[in-house]
N, C-alpha and C. Protein backbone atom coordinates (compact mmCIF):
# COMPACT_ATOMS: atom_id res chain seq x y z
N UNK A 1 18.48 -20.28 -0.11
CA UNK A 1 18.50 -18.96 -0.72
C UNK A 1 18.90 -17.95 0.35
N UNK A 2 19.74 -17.08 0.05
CA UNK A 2 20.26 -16.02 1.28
C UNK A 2 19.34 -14.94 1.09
N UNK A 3 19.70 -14.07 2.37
CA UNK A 3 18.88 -12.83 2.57
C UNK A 3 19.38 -11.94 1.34
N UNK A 4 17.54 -11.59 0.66
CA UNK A 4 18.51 -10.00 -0.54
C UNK A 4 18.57 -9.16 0.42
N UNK A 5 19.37 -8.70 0.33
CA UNK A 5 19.60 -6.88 0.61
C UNK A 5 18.64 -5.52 0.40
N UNK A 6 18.28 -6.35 -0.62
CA UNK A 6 17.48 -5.15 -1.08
C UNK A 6 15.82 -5.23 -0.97
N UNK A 7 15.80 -6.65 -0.56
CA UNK A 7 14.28 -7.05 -0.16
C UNK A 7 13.63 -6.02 1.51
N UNK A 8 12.31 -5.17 1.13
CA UNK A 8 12.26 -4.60 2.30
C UNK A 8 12.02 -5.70 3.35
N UNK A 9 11.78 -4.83 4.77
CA UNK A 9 11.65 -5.64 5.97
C UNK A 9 9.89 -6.43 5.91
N UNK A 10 9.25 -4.93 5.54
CA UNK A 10 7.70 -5.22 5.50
C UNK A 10 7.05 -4.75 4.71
N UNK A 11 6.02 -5.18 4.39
CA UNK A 11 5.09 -4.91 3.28
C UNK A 11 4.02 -4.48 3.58
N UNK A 12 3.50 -3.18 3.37
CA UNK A 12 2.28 -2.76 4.13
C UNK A 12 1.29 -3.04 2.54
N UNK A 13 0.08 -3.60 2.67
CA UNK A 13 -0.75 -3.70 1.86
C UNK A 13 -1.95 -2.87 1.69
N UNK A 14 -2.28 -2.14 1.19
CA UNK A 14 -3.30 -1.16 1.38
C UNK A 14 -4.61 -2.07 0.19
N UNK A 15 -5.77 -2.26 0.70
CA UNK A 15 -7.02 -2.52 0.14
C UNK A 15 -7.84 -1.01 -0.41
N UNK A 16 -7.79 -0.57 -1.31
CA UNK A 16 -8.56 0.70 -1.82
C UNK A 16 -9.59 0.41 -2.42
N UNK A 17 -10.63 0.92 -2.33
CA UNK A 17 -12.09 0.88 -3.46
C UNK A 17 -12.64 2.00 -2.69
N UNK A 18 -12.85 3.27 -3.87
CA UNK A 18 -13.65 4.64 -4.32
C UNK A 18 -12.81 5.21 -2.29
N UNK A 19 -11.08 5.51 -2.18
CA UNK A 19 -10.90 6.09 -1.32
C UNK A 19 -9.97 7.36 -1.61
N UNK A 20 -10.11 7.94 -2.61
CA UNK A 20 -9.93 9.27 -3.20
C UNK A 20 -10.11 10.14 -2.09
N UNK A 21 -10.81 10.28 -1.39
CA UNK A 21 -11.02 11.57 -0.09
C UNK A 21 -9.59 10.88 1.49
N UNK A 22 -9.73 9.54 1.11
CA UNK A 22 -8.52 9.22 2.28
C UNK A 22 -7.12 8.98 2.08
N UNK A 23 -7.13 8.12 1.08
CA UNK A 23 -5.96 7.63 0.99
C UNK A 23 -4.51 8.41 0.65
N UNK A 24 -4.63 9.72 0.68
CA UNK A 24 -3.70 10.40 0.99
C UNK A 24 -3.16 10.68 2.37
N UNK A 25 -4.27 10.81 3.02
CA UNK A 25 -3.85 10.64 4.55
C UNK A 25 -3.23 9.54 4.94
N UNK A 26 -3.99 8.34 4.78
CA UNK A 26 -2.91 6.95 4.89
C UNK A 26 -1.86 6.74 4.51
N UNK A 27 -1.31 7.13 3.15
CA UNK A 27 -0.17 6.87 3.26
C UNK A 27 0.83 8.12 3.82
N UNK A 28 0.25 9.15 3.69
CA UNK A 28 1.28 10.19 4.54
C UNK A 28 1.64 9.71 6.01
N UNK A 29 1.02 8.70 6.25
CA UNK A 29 0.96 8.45 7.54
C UNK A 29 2.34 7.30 7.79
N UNK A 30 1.74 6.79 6.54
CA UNK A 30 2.76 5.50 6.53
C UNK A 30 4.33 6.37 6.12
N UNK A 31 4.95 7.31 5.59
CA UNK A 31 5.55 7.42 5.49
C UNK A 31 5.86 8.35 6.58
N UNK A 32 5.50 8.78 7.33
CA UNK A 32 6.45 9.43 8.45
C UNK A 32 6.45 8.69 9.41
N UNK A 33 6.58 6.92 9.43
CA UNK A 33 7.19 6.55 10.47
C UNK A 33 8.45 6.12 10.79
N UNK A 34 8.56 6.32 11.93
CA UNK A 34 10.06 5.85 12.19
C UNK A 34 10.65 5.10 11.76
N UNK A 35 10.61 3.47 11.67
CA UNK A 35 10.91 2.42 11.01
C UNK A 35 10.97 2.62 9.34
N UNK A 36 12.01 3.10 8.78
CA UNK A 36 11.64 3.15 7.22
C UNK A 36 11.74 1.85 6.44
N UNK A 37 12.07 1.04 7.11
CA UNK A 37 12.54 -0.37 6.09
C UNK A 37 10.67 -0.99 5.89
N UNK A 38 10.27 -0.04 4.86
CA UNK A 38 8.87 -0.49 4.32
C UNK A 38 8.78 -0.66 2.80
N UNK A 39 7.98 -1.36 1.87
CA UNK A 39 7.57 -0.73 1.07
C UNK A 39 5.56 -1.02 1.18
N UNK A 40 5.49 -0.42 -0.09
CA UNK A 40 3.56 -0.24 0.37
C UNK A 40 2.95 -0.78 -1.03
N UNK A 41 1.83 -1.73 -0.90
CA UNK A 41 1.55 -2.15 -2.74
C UNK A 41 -0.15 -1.68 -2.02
N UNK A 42 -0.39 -0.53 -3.09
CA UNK A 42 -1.83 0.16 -2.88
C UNK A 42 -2.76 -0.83 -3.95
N UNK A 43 -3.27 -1.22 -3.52
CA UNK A 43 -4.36 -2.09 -4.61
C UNK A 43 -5.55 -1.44 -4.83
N UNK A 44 -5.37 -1.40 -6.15
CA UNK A 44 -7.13 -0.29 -6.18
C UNK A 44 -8.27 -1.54 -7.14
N UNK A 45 -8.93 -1.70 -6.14
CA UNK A 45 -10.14 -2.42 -6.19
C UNK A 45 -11.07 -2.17 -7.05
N UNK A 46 -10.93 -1.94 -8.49
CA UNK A 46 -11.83 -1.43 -9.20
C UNK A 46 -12.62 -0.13 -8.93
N UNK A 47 -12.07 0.82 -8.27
CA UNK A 47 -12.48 2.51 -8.35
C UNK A 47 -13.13 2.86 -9.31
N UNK A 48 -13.72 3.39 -8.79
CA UNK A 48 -14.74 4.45 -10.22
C UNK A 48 -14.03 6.11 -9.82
N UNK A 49 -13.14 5.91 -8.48
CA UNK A 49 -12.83 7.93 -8.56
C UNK A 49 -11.67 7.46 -9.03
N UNK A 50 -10.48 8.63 -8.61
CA UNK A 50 -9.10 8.79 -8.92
C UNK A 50 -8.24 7.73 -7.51
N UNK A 51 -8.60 6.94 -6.96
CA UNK A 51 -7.59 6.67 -6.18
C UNK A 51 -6.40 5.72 -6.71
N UNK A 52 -6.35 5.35 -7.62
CA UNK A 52 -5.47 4.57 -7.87
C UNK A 52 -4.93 5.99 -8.51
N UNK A 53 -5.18 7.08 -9.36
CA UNK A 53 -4.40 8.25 -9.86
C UNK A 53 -3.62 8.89 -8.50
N UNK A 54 -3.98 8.98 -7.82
CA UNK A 54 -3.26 9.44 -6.10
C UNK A 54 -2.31 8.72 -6.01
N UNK A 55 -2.83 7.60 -5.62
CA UNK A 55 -1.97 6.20 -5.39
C UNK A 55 -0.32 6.21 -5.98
N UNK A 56 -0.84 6.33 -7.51
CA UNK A 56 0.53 6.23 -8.69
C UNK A 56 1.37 7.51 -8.27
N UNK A 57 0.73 8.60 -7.94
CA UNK A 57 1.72 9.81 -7.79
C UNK A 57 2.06 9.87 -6.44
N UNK A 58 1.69 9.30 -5.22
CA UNK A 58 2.86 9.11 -3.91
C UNK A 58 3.74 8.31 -5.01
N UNK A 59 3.61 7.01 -5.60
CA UNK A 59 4.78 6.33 -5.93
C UNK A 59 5.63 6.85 -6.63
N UNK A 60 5.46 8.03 -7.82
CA UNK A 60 6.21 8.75 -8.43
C UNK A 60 7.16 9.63 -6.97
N UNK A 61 6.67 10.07 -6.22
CA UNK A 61 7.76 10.60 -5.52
C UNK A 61 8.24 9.99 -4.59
N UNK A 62 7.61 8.79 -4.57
CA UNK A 62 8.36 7.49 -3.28
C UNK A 62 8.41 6.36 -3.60
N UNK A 63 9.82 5.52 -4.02
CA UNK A 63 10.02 4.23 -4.26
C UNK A 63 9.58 3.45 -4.14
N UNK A 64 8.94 3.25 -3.09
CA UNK A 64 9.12 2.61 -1.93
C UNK A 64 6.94 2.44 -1.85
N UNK A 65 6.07 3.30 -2.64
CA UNK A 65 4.92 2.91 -2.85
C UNK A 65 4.56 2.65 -4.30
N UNK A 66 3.67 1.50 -4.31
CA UNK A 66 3.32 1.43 -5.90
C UNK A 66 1.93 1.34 -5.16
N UNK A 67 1.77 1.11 -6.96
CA UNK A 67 -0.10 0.82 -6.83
C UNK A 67 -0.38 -0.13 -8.05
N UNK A 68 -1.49 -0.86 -7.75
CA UNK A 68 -1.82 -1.78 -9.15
C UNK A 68 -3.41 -1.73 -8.35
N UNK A 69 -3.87 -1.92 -10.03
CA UNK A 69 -4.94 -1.78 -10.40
C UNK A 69 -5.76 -3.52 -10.86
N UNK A 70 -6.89 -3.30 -10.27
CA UNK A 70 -7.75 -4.26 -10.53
C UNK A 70 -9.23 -3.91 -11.19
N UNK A 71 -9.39 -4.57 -12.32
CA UNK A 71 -10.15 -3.93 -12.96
C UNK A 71 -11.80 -4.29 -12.32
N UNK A 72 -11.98 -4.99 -11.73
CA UNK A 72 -13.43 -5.17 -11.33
C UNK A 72 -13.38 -5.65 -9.90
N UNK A 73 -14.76 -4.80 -8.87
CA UNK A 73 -14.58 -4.79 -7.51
C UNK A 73 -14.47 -5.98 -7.31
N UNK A 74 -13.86 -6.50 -6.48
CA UNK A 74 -13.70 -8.43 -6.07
C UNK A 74 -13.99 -8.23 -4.04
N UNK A 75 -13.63 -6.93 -3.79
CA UNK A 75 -13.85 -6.88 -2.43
C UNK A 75 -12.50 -6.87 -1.48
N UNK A 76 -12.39 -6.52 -0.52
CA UNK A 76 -11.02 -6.38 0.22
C UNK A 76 -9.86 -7.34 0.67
N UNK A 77 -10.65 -8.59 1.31
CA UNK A 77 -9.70 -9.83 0.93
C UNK A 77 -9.00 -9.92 -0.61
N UNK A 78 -10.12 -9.92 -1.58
CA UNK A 78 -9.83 -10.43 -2.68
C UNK A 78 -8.67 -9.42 -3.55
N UNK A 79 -8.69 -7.83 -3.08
CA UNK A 79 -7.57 -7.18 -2.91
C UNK A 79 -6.28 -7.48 -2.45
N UNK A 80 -6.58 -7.56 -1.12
CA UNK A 80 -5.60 -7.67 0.22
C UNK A 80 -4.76 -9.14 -0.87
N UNK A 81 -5.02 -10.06 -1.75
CA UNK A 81 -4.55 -11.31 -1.82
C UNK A 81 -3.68 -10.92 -3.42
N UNK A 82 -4.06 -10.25 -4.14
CA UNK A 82 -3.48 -9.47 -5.24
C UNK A 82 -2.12 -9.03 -4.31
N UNK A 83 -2.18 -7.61 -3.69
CA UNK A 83 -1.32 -7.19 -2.96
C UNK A 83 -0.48 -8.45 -2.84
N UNK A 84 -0.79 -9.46 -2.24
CA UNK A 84 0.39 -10.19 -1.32
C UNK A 84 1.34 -10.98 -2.46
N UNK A 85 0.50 -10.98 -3.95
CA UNK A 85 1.02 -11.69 -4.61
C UNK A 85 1.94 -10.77 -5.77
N UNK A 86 2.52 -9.27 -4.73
CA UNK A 86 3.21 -8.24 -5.46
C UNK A 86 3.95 -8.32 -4.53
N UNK A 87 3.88 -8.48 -2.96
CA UNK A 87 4.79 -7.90 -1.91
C UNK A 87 5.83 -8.89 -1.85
N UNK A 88 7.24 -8.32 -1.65
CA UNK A 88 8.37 -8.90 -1.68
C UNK A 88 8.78 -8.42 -0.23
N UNK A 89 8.30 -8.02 0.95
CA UNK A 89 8.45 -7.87 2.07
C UNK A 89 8.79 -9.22 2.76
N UNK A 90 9.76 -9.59 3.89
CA UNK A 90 9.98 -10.47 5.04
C UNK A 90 8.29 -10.58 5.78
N UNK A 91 8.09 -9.84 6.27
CA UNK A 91 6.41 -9.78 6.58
C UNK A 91 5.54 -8.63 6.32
N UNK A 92 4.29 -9.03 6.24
CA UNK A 92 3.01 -8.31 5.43
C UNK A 92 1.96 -7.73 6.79
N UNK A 93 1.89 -6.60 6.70
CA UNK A 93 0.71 -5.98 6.95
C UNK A 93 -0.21 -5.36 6.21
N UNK A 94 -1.81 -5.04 6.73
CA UNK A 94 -2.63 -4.73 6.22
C UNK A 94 -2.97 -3.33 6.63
N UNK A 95 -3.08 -2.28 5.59
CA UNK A 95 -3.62 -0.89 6.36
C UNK A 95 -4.54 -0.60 5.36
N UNK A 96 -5.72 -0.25 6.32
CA UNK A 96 -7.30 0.17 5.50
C UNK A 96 -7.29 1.65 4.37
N UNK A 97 -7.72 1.96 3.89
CA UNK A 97 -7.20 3.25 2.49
C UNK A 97 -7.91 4.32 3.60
N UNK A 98 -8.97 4.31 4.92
CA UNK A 98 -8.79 5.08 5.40
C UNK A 98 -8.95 5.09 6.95
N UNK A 99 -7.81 4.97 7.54
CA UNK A 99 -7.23 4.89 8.28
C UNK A 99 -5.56 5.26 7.82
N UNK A 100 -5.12 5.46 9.63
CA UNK A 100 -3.44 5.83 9.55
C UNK A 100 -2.73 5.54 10.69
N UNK A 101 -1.79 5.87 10.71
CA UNK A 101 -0.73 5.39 12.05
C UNK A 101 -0.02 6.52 12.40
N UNK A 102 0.12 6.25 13.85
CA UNK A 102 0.99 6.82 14.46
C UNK A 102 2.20 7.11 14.11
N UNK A 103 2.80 7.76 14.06
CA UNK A 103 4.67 7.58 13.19
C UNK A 103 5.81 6.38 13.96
N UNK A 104 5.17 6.06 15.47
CA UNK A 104 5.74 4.70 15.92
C UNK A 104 4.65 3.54 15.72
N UNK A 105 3.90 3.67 14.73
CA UNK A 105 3.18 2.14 15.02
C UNK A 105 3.93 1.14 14.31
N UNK A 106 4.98 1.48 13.42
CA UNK A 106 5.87 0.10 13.09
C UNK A 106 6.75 -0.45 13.42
């Protein structure tokens, strides 16, 4: 099978449960880094706030983030493994819903 073109380089995976107060910071973070060949699959871990509503509207104004929803908490691995089974990235990283990066950490 040849390289797609259109497949990103990396896949950043975000684990979310009840991170409505962060996860805007995280991904603002993720998107001003240098390296743009990303995309981001936000997994919302059964939330009881709005973070998966956050989540969906970075992706409305950026391609390049989605979000999917899990309807009952399973815990952050059990997130992190959803995610991987959305990411179409060459390789996968993990970034916490609150925490962020440097604009060169990729």
């Amino acid at each position: 099978m040849g390289e797609d073109i259109a497949r990103p380089r990396l896949s950043v995976i975000v684990p979310a449960f009840n991170a409505a107060r962060t996860i805007s910071q995280t991904l603002k973070s993720l998107q001003t880094q240098i390296m743009p060949d990303w995309e981001c699959v936000v997994v919302d871990d059964g939330s009881t706030d709005n973070t998966y509503g956050i989540a969906r509207a970075f992706g409305e104004r950026d391609p390049r983030i989605w979000a999917i929803r899990l309807e009952k908490n399973g815990g952050a691995p059990r997130a992190f493994n959803a995610g991987l089974d959305h990411a179409q990235g060459k390789y996968v990283v993990a970034l916490a819903a609150d925490d962020y990066w440097l604009e060169d950490f990729l």
